[in-house]
N, C-alpha and C. Protein backbone atom coordinates (compact mmCIF):
# COMPACT_ATOMS: atom_id res chain seq x y z
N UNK A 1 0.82 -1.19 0.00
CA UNK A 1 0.00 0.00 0.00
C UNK A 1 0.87 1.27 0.00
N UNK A 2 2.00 1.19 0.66
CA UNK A 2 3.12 2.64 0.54
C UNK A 2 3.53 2.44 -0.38
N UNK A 3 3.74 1.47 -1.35
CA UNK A 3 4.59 1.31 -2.56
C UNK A 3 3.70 2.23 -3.64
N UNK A 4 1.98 2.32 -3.48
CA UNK A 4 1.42 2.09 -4.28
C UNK A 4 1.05 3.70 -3.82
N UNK A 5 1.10 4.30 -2.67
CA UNK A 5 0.62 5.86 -2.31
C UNK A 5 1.91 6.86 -2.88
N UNK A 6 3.01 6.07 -2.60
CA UNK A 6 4.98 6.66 -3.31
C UNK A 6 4.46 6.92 -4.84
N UNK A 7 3.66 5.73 -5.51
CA UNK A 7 3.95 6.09 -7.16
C UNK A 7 2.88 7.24 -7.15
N UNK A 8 1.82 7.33 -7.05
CA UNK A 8 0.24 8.03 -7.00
C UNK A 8 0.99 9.50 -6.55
N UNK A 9 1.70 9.48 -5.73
CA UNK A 9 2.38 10.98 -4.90
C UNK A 9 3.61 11.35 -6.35
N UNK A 10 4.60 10.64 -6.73
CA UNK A 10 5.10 10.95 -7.95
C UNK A 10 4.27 11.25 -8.96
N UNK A 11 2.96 10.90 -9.39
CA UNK A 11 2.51 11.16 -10.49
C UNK A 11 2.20 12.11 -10.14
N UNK A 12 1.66 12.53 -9.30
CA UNK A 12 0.81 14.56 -8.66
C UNK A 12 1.99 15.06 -9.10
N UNK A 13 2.95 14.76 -8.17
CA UNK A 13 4.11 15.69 -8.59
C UNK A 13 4.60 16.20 -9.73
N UNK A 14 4.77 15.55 -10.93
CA UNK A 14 5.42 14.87 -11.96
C UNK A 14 3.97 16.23 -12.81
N UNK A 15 2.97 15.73 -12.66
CA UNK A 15 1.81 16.90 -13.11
C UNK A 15 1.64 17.87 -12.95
N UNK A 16 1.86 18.58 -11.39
CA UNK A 16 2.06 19.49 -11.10
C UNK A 16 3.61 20.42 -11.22
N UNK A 17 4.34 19.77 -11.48
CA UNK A 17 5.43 20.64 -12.01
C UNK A 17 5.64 20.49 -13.61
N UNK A 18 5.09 19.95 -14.31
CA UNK A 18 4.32 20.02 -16.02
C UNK A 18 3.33 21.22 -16.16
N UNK A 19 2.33 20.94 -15.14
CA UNK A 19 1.60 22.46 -15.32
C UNK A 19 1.98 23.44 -15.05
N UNK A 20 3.18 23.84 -14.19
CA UNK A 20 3.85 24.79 -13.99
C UNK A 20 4.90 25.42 -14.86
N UNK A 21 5.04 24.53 -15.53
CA UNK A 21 6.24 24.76 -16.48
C UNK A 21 5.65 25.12 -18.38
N UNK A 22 3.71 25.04 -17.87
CA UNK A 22 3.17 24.92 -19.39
C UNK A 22 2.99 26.86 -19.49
N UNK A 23 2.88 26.97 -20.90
CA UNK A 23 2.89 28.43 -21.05
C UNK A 23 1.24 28.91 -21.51
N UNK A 24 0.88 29.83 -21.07
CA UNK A 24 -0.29 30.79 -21.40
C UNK A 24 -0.62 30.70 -22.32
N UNK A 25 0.32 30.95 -23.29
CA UNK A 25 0.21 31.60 -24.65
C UNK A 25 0.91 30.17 -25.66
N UNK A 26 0.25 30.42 -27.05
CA UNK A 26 1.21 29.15 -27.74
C UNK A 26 1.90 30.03 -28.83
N UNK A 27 2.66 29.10 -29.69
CA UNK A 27 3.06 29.50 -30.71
C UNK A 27 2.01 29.62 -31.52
N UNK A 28 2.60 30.88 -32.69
CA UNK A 28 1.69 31.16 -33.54
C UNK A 28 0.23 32.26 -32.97
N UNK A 29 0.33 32.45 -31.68
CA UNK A 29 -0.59 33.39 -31.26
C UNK A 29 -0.04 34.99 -30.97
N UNK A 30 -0.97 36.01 -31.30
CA UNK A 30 -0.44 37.02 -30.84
C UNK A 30 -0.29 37.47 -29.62
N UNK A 31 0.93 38.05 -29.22
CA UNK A 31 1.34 38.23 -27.81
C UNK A 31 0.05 39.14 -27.31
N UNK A 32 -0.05 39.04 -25.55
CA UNK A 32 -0.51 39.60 -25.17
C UNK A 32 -0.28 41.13 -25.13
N UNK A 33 -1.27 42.08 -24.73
CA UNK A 33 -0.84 43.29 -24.56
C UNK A 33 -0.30 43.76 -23.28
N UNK A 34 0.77 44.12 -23.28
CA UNK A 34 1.33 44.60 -22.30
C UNK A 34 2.24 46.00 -22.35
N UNK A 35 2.86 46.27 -20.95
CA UNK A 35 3.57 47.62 -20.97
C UNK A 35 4.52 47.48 -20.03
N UNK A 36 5.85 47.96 -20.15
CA UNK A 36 6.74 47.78 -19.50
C UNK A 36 7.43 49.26 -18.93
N UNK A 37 7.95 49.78 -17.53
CA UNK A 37 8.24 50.88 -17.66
C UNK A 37 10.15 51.27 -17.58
N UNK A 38 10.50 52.21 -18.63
CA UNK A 38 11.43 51.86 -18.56
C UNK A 38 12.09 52.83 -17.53
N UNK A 39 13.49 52.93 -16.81
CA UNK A 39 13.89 53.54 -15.74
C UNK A 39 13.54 54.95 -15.57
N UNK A 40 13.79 55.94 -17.22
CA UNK A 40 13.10 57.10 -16.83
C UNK A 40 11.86 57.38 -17.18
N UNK A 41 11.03 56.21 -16.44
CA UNK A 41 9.46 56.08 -16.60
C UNK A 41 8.77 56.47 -17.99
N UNK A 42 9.36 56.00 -18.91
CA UNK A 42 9.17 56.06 -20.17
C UNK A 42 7.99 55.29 -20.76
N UNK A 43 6.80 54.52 -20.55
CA UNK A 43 6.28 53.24 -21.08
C UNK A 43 6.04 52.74 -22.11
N UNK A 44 6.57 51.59 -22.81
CA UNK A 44 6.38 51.29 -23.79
C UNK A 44 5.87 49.92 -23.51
N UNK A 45 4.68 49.90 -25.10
CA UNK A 45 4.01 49.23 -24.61
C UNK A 45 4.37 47.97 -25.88
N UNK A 46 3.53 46.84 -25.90
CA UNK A 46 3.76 45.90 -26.82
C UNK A 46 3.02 46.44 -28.06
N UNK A 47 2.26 47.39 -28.05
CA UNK A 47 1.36 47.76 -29.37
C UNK A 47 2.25 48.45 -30.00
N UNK A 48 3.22 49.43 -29.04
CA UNK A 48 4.20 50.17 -30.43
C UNK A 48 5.51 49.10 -30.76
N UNK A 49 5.28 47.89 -31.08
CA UNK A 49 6.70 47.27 -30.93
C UNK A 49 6.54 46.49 -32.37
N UNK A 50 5.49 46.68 -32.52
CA UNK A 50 4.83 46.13 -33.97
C UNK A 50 5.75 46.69 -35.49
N UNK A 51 6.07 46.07 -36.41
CA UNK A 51 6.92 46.13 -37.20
C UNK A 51 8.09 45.73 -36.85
N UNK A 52 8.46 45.23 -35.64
CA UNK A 52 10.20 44.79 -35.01
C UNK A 52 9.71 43.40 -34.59
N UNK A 53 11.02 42.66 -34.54
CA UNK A 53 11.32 41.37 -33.90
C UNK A 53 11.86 41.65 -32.93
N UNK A 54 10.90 40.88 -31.83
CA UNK A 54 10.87 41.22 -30.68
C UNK A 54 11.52 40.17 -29.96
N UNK A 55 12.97 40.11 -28.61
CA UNK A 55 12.49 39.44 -27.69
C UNK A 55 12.29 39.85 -26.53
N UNK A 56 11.50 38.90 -25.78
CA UNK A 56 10.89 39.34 -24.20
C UNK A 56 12.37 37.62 -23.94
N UNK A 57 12.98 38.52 -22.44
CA UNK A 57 13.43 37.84 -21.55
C UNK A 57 13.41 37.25 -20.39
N UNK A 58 12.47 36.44 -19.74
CA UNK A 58 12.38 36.88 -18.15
C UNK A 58 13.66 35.70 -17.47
N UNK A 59 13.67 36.56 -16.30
CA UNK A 59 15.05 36.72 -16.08
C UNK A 59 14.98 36.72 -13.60
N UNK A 60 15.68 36.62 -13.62
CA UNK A 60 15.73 36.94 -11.65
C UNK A 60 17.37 36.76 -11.67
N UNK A 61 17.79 37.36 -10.91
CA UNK A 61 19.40 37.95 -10.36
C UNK A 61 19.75 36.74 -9.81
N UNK A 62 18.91 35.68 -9.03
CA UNK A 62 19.51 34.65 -8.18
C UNK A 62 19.52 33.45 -9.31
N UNK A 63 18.92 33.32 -10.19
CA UNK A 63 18.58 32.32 -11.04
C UNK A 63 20.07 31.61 -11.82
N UNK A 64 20.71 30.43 -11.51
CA UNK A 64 21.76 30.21 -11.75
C UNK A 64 21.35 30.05 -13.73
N UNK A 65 20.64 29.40 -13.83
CA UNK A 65 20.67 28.77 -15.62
C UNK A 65 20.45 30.08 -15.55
N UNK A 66 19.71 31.27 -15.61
CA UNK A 66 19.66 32.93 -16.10
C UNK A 66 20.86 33.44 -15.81
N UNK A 67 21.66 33.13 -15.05
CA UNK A 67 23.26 33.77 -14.84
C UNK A 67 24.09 33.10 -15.58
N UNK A 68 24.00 31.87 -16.55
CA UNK A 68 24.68 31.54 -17.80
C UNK A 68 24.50 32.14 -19.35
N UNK A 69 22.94 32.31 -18.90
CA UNK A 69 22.12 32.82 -20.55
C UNK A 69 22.85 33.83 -20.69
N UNK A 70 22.55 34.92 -19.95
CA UNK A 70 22.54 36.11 -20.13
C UNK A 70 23.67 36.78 -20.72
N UNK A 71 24.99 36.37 -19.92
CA UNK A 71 26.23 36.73 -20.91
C UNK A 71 25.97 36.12 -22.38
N UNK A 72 25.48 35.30 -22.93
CA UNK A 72 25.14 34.99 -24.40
C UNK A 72 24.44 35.86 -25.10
N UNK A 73 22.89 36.37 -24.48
CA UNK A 73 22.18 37.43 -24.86
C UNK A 73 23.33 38.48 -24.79
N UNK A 74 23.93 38.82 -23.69
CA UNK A 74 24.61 40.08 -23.92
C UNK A 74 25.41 40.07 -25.54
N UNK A 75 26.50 39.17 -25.67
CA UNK A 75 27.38 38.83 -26.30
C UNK A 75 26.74 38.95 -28.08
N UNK A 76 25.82 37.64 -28.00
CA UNK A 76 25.03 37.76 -29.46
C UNK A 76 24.19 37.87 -29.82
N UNK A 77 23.10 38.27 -28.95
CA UNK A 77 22.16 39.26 -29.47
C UNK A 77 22.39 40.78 -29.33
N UNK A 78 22.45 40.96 -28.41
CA UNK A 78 22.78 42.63 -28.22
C UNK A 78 24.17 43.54 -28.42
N UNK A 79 25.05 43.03 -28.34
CA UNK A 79 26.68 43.37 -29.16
C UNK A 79 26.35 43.10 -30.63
N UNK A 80 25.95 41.86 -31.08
CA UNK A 80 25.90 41.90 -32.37
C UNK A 80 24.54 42.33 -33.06
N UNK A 81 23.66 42.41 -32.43
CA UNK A 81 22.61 43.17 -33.23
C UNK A 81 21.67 43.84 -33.05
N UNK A 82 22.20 44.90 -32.24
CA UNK A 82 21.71 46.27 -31.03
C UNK A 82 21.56 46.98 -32.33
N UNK A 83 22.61 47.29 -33.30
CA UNK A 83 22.46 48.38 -34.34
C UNK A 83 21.34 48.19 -35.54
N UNK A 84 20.70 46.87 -35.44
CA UNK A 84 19.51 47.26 -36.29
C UNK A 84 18.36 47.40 -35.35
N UNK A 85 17.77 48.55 -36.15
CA UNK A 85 16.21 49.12 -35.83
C UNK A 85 15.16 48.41 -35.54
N UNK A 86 15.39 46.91 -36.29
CA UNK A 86 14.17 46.19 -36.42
C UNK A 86 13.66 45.45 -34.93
N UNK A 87 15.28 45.68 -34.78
CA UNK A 87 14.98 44.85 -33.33
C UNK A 87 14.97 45.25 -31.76
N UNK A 88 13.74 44.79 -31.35
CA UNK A 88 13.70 44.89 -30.17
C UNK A 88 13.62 44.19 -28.43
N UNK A 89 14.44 44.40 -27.61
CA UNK A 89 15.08 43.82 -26.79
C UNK A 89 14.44 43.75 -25.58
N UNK A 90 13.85 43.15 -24.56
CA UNK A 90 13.58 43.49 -23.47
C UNK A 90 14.06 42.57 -22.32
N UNK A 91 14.68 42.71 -21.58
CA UNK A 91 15.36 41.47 -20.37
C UNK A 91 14.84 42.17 -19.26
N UNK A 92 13.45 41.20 -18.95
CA UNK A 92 12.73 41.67 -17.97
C UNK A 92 12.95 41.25 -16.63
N UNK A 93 13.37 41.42 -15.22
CA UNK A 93 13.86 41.23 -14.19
C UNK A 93 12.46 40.63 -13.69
N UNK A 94 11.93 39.47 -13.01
CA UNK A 94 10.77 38.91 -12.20
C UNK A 94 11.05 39.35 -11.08
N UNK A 95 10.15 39.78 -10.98
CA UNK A 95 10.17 40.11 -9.13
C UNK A 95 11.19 40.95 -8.73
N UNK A 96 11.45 41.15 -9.73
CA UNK A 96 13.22 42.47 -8.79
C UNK A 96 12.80 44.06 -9.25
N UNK A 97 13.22 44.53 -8.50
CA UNK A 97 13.51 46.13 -8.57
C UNK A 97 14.86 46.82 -8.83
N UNK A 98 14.41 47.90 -9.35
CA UNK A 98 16.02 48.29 -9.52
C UNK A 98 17.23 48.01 -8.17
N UNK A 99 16.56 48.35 -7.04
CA UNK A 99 17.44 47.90 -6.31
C UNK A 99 18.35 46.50 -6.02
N UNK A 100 18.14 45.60 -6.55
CA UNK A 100 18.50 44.43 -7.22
C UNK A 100 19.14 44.53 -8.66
N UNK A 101 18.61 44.91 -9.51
CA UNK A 101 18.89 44.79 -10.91
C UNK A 101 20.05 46.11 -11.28
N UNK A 102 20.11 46.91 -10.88
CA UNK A 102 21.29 48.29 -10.94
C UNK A 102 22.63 47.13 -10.36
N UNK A 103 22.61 46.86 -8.85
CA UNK A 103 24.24 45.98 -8.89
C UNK A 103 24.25 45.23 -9.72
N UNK A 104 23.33 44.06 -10.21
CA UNK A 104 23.85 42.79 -11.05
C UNK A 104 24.17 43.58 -12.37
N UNK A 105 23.85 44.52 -12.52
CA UNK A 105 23.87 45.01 -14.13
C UNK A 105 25.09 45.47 -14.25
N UNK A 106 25.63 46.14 -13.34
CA UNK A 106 27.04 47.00 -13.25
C UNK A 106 27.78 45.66 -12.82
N UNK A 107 27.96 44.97 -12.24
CA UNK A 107 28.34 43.81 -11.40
C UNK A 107 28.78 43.10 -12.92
N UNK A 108 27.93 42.74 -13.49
CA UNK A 108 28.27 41.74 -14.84
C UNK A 108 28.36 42.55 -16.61
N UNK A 109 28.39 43.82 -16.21
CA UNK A 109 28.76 45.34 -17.08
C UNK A 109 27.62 45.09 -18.64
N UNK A 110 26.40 44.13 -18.21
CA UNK A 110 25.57 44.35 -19.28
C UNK A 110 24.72 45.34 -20.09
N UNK A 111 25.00 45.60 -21.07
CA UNK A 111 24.07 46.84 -21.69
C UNK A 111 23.33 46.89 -22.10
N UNK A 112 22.34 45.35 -22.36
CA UNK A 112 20.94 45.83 -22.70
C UNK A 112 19.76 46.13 -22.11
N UNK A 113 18.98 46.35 -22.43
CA UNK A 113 18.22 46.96 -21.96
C UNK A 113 17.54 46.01 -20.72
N UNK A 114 17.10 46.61 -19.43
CA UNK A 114 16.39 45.68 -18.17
C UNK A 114 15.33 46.52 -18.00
N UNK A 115 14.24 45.78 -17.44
CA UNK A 115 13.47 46.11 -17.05
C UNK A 115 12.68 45.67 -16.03
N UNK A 116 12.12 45.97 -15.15
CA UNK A 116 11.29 45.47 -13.41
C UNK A 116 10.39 44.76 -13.45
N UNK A 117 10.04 43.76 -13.62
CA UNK A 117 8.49 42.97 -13.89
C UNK A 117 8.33 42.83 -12.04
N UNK A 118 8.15 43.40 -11.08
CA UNK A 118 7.98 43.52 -9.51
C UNK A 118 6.87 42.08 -9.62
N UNK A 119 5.78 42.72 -9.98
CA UNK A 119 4.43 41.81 -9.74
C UNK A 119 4.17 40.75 -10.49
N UNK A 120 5.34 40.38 -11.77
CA UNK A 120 5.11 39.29 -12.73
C UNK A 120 3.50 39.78 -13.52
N UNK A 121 3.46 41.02 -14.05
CA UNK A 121 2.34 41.29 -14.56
C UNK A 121 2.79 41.63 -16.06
N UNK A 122 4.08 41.18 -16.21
CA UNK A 122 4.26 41.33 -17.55
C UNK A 122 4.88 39.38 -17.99
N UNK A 123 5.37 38.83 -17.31
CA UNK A 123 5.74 37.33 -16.96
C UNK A 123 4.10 36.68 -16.79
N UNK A 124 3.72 36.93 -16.05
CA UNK A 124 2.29 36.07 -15.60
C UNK A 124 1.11 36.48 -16.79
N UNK A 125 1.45 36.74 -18.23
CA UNK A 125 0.48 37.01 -19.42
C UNK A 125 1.14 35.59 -19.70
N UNK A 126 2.15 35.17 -19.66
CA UNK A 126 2.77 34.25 -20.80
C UNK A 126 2.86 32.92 -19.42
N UNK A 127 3.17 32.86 -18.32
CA UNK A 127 3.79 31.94 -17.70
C UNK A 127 2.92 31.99 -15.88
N UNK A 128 3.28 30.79 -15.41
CA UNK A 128 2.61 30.85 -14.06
C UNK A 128 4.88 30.50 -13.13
N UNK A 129 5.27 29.63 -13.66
CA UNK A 129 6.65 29.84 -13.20
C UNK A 129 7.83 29.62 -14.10
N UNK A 130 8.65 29.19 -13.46
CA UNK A 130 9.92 28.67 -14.66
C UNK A 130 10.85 29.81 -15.09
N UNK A 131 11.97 30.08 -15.19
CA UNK A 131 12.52 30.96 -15.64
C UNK A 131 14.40 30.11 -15.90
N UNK A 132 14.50 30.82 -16.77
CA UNK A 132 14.52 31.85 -17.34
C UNK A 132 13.79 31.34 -18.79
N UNK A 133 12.99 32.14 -19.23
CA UNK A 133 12.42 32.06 -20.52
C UNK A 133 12.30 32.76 -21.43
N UNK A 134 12.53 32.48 -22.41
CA UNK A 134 12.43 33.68 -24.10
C UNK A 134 11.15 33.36 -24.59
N UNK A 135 10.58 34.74 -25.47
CA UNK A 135 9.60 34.87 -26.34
C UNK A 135 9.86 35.65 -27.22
N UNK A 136 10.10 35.24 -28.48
CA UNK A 136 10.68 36.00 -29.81
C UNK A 136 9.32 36.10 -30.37
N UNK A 137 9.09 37.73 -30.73
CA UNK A 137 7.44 37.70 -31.61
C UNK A 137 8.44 38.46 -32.79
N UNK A 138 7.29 37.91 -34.18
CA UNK A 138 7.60 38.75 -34.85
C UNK A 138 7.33 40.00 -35.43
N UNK A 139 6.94 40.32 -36.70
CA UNK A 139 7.01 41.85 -36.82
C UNK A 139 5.49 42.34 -36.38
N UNK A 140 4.38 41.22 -36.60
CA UNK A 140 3.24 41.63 -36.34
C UNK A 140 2.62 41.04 -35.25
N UNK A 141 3.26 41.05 -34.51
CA UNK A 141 3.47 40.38 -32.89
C UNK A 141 3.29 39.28 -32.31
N UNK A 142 3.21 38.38 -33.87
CA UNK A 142 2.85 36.73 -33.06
C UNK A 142 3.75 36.22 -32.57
N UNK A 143 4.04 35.35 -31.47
CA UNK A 143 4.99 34.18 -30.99
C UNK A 143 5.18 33.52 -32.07
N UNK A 144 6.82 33.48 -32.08
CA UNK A 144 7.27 32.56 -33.06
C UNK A 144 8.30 31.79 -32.36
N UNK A 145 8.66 31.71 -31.39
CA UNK A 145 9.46 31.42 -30.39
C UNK A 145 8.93 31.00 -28.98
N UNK A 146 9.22 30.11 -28.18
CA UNK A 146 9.32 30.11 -26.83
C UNK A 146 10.13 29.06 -26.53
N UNK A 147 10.69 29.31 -25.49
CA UNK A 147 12.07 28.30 -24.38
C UNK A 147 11.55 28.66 -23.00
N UNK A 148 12.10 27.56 -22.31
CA UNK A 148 12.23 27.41 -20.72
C UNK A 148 13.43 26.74 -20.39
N UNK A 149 14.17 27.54 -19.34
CA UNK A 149 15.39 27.18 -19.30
C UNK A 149 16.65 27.53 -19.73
N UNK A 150 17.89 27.09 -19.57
CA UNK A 150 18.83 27.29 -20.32
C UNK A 150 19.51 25.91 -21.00
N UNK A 151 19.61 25.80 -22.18
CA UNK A 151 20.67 24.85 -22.89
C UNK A 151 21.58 25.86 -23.90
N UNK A 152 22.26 25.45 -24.07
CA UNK A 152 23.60 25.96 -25.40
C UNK A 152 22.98 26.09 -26.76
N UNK A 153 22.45 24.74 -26.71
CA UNK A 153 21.93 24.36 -28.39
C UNK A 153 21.09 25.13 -28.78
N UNK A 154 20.29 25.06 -28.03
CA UNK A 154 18.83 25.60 -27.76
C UNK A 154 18.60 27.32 -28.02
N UNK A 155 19.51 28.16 -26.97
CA UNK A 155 19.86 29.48 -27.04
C UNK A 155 20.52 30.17 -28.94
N UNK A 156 21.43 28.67 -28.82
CA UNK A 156 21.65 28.80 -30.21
C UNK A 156 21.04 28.88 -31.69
N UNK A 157 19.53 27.84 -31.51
CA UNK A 157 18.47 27.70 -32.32
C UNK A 157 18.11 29.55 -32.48
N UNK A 158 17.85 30.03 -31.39
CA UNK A 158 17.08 30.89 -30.94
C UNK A 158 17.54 32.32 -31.94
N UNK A 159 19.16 32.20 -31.50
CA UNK A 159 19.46 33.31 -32.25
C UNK A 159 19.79 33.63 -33.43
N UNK A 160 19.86 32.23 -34.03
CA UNK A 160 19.63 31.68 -35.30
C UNK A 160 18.13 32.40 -36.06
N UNK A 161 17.21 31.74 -35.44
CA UNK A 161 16.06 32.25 -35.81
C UNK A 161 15.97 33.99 -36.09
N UNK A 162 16.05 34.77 -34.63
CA UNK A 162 15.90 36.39 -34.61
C UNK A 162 16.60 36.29 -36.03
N UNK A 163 17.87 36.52 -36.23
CA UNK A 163 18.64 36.56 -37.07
C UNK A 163 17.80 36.80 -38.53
N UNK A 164 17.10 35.42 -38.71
CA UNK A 164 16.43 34.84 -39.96
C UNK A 164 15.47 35.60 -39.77
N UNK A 165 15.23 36.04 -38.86
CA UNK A 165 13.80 36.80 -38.70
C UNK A 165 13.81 38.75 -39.55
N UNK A 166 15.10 38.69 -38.86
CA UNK A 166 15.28 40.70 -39.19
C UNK A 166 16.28 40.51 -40.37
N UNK A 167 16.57 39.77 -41.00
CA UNK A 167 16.41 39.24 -42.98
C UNK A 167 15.20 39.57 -43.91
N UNK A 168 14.06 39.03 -43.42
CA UNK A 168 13.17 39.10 -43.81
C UNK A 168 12.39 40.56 -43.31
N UNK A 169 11.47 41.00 -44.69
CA UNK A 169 11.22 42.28 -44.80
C UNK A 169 9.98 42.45 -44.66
């Protein structure tokens, strides 16, 4: 009978961290609307982002797989392709405030762009947990992209894609 309550307790589990890890939104749908504010309370929202390839980053300072990504995002997405127009960047902090996100930023000398998601009200359109995760939309704001996690390969697919994406006109 414990042998048989052990498997029944793995399967909850096993479900409940599947549903946690499932996303809001699918591919091929248009992103939700949202607004992000930027440090000098600037807001931009997802409606003016339309005509660009977009990615959304979410991201937390303690998050070890997000403290591998991120020097990559820094490196080859945003060193190498900050100078076209088409594209647009957002590495959204979960739950952190600048007071958090100002040291790690200077701390690891990254320059793209961050931003505060405090309440996960820009994270919780697309996700209930899991991080670190990408959402690449394209020019007319559908998901064409989503990841959970960090792998090499994977990050690599990714920027492959943007790439192929701000090619196309």
């Amino acid at each position: 009978m414990k042998k048989l309550l052990w498997i029944i307790g793995l399967i909850v589990c096993s479900f409940i961290t599947t549903k946690a890890q499932e996303w809001k939104v699918n591919l091929g749908e248009q992103t939700p609307k949202f607004e992000v504010k930027a440090k000098n309370n600037q807001l931009i929202s997802s409606e003016s982002l339309k005509g660009k390839v977009v990615l959304l980053n979410f991201f937390a300072t303690w998050c070890p797989p997000c403290r591998k990504e991120l020097p990559r995002l820094q490196k080859e997405i945003w060193d190498d392709l900050k100078s076209n127009k088409d594209l647009a960047v957002f590495v959204l902090a979960r739950e952190e405030g600048w007071e958090k996100i100002d040291p790690f930023i200077d701390e690891n000398k990254y320059t793209f762009p961050v931003f505060p998601d405090l309440k996960r009200e820009v994270f919780g359109l697309f996700a209930e947990q899991s991080i670190p995760r990408n959402v690449v939309l394209d020019r007319s704001g559908k998901i064409i992209y989503q990841s959970i996690g960090f792998e090499d390969e994977e990050f690599s697919k990714m920027v492959e894609l943007i790439k192929a994406e701000l090619e196309k006109k």
